[in-house]
PDB file of N, CA and C in Angstrom:
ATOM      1  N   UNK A   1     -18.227  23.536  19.313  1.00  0.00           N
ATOM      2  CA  UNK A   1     -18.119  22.089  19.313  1.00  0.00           C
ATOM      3  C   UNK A   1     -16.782  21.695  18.694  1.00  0.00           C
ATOM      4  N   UNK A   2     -15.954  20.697  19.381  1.00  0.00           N
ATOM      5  CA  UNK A   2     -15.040  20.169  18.992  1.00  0.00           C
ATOM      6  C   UNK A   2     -15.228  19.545  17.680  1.00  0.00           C
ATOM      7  N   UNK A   3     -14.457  19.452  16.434  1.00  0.00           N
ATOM      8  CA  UNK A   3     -14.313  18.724  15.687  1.00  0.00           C
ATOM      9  C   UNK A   3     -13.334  17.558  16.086  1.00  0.00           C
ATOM     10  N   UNK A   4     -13.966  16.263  15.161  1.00  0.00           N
ATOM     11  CA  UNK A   4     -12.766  14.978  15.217  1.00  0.00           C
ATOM     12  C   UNK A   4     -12.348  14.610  14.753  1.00  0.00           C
ATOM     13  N   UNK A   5     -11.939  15.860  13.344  1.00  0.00           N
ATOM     14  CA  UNK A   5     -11.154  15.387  12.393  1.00  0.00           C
ATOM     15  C   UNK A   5      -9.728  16.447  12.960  1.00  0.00           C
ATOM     16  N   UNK A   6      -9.150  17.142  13.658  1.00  0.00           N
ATOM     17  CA  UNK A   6      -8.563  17.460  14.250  1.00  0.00           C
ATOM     18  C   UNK A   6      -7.151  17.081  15.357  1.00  0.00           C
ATOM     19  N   UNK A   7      -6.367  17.649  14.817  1.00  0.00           N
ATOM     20  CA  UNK A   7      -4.892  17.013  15.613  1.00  0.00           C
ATOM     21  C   UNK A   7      -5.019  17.624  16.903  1.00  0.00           C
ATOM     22  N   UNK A   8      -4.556  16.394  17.624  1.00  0.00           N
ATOM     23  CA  UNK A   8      -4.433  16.768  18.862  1.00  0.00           C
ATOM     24  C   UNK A   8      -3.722  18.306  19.674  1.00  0.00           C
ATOM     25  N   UNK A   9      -3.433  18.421  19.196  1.00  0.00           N
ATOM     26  CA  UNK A   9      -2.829  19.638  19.237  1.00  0.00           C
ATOM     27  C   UNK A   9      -3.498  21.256  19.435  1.00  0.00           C
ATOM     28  N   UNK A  10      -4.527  20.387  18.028  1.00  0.00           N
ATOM     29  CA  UNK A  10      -5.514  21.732  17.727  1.00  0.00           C
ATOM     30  C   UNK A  10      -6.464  21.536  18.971  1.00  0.00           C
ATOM     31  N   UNK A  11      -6.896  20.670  19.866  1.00  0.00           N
ATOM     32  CA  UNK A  11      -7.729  21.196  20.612  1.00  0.00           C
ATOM     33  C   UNK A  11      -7.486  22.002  21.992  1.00  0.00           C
ATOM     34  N   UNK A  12      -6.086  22.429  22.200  1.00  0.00           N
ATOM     35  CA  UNK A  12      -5.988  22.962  22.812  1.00  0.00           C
ATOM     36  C   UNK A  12      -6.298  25.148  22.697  1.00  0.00           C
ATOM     37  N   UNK A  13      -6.615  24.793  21.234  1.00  0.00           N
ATOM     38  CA  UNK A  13      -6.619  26.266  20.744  1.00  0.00           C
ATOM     39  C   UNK A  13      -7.921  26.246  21.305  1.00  0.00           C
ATOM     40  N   UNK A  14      -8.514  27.591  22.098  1.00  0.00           N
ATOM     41  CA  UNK A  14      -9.851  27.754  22.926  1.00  0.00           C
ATOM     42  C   UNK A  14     -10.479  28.129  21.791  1.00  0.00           C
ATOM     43  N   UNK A  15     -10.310  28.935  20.609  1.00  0.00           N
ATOM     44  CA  UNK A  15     -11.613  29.430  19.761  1.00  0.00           C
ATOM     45  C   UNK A  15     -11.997  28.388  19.145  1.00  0.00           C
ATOM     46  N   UNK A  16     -11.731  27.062  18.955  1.00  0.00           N
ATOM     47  CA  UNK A  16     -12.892  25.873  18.401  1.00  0.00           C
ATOM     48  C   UNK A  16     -13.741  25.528  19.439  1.00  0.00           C
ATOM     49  N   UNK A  17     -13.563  25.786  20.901  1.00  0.00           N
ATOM     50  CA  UNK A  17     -15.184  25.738  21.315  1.00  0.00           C
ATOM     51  C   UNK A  17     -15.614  27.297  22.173  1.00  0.00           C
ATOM     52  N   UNK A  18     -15.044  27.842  21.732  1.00  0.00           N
ATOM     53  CA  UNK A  18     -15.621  29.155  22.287  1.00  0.00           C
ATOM     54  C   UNK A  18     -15.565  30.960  21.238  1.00  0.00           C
ATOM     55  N   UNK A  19     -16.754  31.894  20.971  1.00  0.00           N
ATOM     56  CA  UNK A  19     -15.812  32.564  20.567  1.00  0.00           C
ATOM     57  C   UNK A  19     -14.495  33.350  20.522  1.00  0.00           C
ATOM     58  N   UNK A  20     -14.329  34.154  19.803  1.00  0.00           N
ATOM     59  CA  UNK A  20     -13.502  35.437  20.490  1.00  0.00           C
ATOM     60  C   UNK A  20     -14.007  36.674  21.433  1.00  0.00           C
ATOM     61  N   UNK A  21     -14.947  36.544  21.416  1.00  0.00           N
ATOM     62  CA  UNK A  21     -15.787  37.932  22.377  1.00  0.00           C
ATOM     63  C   UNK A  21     -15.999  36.792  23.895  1.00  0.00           C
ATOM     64  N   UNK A  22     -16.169  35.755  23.912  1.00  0.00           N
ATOM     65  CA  UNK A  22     -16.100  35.136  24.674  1.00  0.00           C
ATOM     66  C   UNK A  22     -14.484  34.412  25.690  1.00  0.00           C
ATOM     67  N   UNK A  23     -13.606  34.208  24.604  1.00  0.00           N
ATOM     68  CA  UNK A  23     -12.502  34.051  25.134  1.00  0.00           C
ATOM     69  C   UNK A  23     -11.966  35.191  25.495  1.00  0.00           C
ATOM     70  N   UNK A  24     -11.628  36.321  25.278  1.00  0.00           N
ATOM     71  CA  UNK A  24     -11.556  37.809  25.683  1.00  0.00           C
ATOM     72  C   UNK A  24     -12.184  38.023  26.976  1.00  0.00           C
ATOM     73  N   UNK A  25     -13.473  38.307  27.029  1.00  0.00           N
ATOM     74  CA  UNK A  25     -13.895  38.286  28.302  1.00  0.00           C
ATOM     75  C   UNK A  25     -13.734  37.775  29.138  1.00  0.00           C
ATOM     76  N   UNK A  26     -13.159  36.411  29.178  1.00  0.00           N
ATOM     77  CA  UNK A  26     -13.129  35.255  30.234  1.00  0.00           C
ATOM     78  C   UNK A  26     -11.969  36.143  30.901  1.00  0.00           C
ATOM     79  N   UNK A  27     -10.781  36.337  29.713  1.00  0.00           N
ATOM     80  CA  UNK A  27      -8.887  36.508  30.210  1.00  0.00           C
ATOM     81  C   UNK A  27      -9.712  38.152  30.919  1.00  0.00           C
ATOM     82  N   UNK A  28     -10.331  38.704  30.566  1.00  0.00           N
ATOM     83  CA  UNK A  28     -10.613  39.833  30.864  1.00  0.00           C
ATOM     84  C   UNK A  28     -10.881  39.786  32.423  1.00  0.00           C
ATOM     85  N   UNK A  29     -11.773  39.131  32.610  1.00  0.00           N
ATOM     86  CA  UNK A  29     -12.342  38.914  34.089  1.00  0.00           C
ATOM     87  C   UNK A  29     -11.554  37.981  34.998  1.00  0.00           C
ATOM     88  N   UNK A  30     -10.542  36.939  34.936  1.00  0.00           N
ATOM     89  CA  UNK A  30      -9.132  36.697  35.142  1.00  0.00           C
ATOM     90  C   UNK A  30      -8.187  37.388  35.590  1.00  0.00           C
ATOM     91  N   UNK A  31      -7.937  38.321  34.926  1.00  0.00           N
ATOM     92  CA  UNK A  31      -6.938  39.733  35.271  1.00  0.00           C
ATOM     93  C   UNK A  31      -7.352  40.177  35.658  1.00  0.00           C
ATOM     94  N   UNK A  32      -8.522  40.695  35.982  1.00  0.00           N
ATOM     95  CA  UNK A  32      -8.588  41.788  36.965  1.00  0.00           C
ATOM     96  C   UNK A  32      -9.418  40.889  38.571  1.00  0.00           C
ATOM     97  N   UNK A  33      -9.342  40.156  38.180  1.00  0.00           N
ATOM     98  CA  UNK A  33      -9.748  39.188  39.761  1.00  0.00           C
ATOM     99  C   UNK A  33      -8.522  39.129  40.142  1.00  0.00           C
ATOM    100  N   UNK A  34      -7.606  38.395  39.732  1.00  0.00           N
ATOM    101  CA  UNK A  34      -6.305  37.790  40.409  1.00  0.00           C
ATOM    102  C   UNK A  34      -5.796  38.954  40.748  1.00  0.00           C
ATOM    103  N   UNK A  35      -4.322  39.011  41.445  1.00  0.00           N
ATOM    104  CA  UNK A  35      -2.789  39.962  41.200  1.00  0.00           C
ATOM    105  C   UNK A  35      -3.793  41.161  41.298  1.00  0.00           C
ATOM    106  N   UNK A  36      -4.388  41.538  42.071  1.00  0.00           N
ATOM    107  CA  UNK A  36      -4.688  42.977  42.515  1.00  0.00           C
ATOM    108  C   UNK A  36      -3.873  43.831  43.213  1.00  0.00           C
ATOM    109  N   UNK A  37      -3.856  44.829  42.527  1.00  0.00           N
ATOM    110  CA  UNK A  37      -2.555  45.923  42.724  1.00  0.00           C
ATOM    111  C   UNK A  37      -1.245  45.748  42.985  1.00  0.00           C
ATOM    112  N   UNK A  38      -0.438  46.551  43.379  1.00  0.00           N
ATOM    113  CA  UNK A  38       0.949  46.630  42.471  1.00  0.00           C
ATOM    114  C   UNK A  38       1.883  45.514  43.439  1.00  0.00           C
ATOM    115  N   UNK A  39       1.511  45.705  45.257  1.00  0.00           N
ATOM    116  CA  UNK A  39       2.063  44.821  46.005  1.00  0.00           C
ATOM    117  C   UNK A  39       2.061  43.414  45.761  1.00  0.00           C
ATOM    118  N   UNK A  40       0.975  43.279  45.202  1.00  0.00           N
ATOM    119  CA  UNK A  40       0.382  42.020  45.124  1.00  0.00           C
ATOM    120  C   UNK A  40       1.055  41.471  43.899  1.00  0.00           C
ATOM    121  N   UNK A  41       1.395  42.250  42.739  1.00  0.00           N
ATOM    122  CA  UNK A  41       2.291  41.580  41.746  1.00  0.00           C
ATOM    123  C   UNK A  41       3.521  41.541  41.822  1.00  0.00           C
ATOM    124  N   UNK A  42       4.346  42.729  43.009  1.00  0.00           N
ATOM    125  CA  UNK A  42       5.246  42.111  43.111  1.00  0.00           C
ATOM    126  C   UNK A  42       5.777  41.339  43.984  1.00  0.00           C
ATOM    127  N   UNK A  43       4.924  40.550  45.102  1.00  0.00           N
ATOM    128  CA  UNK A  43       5.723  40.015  46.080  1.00  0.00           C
ATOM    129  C   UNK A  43       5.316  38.796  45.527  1.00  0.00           C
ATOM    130  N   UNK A  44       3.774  38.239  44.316  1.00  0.00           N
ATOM    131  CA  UNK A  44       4.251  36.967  43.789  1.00  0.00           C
ATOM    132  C   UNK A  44       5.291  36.753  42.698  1.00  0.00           C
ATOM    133  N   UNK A  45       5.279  37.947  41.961  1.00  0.00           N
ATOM    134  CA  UNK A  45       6.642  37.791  41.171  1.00  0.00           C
ATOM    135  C   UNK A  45       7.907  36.893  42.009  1.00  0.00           C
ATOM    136  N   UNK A  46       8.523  38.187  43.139  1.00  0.00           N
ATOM    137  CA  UNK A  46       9.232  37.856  44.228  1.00  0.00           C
ATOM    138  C   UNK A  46       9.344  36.617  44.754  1.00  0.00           C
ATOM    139  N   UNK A  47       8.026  36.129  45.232  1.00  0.00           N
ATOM    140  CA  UNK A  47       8.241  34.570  45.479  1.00  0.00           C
ATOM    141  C   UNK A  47       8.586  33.565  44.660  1.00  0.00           C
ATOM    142  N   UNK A  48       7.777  33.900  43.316  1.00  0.00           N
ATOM    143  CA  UNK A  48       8.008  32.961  42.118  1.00  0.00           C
ATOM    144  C   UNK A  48       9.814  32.606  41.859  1.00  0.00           C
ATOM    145  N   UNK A  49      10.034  33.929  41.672  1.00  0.00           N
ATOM    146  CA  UNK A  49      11.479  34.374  41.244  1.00  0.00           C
ATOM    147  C   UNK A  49      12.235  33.597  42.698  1.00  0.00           C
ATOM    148  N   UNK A  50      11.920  33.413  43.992  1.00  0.00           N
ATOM    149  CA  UNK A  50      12.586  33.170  45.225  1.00  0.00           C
ATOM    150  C   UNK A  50      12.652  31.403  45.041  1.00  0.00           C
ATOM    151  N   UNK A  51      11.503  30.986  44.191  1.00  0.00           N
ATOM    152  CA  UNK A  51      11.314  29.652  44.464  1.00  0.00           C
ATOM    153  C   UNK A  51      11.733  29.075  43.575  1.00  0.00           C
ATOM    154  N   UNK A  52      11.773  29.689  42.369  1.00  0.00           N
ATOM    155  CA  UNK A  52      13.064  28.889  41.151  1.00  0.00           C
ATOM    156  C   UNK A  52      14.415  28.894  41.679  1.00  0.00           C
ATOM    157  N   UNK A  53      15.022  30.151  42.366  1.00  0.00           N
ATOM    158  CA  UNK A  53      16.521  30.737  43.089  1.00  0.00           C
ATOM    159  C   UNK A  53      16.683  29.201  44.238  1.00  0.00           C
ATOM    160  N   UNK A  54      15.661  29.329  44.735  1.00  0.00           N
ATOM    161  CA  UNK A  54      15.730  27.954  45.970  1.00  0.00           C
ATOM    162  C   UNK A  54      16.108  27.119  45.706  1.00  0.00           C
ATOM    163  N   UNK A  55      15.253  26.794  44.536  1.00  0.00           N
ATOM    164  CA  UNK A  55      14.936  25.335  43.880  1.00  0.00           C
ATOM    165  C   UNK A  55      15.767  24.381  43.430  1.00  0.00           C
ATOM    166  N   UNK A  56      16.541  25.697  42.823  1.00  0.00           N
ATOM    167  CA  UNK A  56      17.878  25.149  41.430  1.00  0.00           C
ATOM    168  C   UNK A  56      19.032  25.653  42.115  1.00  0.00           C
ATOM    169  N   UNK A  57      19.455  26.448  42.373  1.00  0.00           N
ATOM    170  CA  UNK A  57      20.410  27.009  42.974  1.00  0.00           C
ATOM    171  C   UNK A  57      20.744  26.964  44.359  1.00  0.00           C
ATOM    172  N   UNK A  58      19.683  26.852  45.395  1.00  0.00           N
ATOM    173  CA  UNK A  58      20.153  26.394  46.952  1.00  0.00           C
ATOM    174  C   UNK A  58      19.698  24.882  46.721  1.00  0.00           C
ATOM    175  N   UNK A  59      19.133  23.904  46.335  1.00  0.00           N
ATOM    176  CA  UNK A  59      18.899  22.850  46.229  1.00  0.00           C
ATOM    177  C   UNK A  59      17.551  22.454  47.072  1.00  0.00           C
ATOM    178  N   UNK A  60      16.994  23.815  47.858  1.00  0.00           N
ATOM    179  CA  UNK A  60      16.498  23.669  48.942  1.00  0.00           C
ATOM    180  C   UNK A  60      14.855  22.932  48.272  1.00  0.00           C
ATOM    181  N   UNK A  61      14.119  21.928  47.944  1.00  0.00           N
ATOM    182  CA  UNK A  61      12.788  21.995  47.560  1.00  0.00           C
ATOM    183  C   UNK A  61      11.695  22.278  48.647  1.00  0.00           C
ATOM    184  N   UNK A  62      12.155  22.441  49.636  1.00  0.00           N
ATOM    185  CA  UNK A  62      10.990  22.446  50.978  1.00  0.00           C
ATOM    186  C   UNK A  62      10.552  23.788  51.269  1.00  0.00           C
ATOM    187  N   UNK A  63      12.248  25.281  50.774  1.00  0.00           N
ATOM    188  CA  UNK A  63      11.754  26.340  50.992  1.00  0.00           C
ATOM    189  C   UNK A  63      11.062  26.496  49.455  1.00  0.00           C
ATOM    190  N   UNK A  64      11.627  26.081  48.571  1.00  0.00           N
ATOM    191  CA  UNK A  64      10.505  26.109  46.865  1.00  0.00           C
ATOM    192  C   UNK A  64       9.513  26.297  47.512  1.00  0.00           C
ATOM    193  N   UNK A  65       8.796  24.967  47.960  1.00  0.00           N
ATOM    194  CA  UNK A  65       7.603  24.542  48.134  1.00  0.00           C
ATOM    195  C   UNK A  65       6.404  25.935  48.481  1.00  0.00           C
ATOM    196  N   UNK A  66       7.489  26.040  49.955  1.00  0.00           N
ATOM    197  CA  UNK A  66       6.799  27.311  50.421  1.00  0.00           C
ATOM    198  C   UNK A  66       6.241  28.268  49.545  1.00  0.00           C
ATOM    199  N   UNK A  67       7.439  28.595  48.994  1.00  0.00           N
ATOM    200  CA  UNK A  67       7.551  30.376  47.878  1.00  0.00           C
ATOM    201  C   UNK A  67       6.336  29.563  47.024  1.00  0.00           C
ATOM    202  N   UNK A  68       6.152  28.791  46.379  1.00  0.00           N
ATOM    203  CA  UNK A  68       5.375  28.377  45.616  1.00  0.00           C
ATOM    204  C   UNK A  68       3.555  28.776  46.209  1.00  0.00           C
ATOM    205  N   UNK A  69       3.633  27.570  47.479  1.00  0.00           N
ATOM    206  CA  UNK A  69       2.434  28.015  47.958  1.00  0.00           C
ATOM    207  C   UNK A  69       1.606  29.357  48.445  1.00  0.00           C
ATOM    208  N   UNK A  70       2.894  30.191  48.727  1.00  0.00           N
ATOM    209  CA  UNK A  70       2.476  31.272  49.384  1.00  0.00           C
ATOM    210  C   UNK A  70       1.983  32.316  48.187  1.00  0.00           C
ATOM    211  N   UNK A  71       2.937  32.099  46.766  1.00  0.00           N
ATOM    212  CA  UNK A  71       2.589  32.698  45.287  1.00  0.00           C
ATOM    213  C   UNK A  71       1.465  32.924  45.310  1.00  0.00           C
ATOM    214  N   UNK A  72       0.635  31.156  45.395  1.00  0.00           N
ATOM    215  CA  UNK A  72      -0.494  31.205  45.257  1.00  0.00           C
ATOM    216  C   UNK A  72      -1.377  31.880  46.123  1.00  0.00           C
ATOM    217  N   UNK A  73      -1.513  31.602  47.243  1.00  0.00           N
ATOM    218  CA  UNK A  73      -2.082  32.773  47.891  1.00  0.00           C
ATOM    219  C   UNK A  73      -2.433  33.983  47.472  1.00  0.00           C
ATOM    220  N   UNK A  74      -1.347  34.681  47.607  1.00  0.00           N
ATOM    221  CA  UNK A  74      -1.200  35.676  47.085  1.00  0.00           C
ATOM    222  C   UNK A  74      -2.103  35.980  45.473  1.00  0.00           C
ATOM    223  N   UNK A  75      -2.127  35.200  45.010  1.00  0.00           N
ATOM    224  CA  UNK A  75      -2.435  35.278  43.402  1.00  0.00           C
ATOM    225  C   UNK A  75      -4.462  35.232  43.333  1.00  0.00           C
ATOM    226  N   UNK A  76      -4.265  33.969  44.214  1.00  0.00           N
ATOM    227  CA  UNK A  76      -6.087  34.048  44.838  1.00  0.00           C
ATOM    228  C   UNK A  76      -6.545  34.629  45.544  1.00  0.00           C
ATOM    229  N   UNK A  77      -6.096  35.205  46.739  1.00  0.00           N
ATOM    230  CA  UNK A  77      -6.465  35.703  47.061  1.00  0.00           C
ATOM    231  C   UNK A  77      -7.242  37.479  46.911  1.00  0.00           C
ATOM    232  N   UNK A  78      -6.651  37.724  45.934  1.00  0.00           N
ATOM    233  CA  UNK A  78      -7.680  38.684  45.581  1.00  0.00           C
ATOM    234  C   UNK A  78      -9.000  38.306  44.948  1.00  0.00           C
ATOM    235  N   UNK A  79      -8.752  37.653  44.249  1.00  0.00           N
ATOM    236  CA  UNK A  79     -10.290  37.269  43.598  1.00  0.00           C
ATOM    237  C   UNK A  79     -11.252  36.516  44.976  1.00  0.00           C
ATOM    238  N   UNK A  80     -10.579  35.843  45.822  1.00  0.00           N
ATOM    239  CA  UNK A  80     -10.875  35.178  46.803  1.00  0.00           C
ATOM    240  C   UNK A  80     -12.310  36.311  47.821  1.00  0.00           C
ATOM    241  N   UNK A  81     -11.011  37.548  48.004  1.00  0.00           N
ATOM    242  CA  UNK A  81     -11.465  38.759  49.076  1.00  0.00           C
ATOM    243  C   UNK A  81     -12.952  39.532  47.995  1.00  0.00           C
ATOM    244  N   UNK A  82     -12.309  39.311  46.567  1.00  0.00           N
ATOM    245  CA  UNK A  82     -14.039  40.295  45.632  1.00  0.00           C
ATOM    246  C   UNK A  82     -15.000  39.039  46.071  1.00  0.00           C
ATOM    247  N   UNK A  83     -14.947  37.859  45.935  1.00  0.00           N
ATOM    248  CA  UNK A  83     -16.118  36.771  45.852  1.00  0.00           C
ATOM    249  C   UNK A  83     -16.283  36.899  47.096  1.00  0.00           C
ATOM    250  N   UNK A  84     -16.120  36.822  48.334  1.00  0.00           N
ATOM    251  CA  UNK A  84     -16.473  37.039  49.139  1.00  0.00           C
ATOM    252  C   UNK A  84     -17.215  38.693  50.180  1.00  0.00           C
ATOM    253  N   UNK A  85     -16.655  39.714  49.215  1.00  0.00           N
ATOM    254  CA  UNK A  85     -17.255  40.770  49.961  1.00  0.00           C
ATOM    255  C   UNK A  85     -18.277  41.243  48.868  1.00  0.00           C
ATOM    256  N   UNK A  86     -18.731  40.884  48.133  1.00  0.00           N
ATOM    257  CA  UNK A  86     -20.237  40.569  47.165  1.00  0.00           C
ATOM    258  C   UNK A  86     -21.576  39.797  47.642  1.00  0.00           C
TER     259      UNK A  86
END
């Protein structure tokens, strides 16, 4: 439970409403859903890294956009392919 004697600040720290065996597990089951295997971390790296290069440096925001969306993909879609073949 949140306290409300608390700075705003502090409620972004997760162990005032959750434990540590609980916040652990969550990041636990997170990582290994997302970014499954090695291709998969590096071609969203790759995009990530392609869509800041776009962004700021070609000026381009439309190919950003892309590299951005496709990141994601990439990033859900593994957890996407376990929830679905369960």
């Amino acid at each position: 439970m949140i306290r409300q004697d608390v700075s705003p600040i502090e409620w972004l720290n997760p162990l005032h409403y959750c434990t540590q065996e609980e916040y652990t597990t969550f990041l636990h089951k997170m990582f290994t859903t997302f970014l499954h295997g090695f291709w998969a971390r590096f071609f969203f790296f790759a995009l990530i890294f392609l869509a800041f290069w776009t962004g700021v440096r070609s000026r381009n925001p439309t190919l950003a956009a892309v590299c951005l969306f496709l990141s994601a993909v990439i990033a859900y879609s593994g957890g996407l392919v376990d929830w679905l073949s369960t």
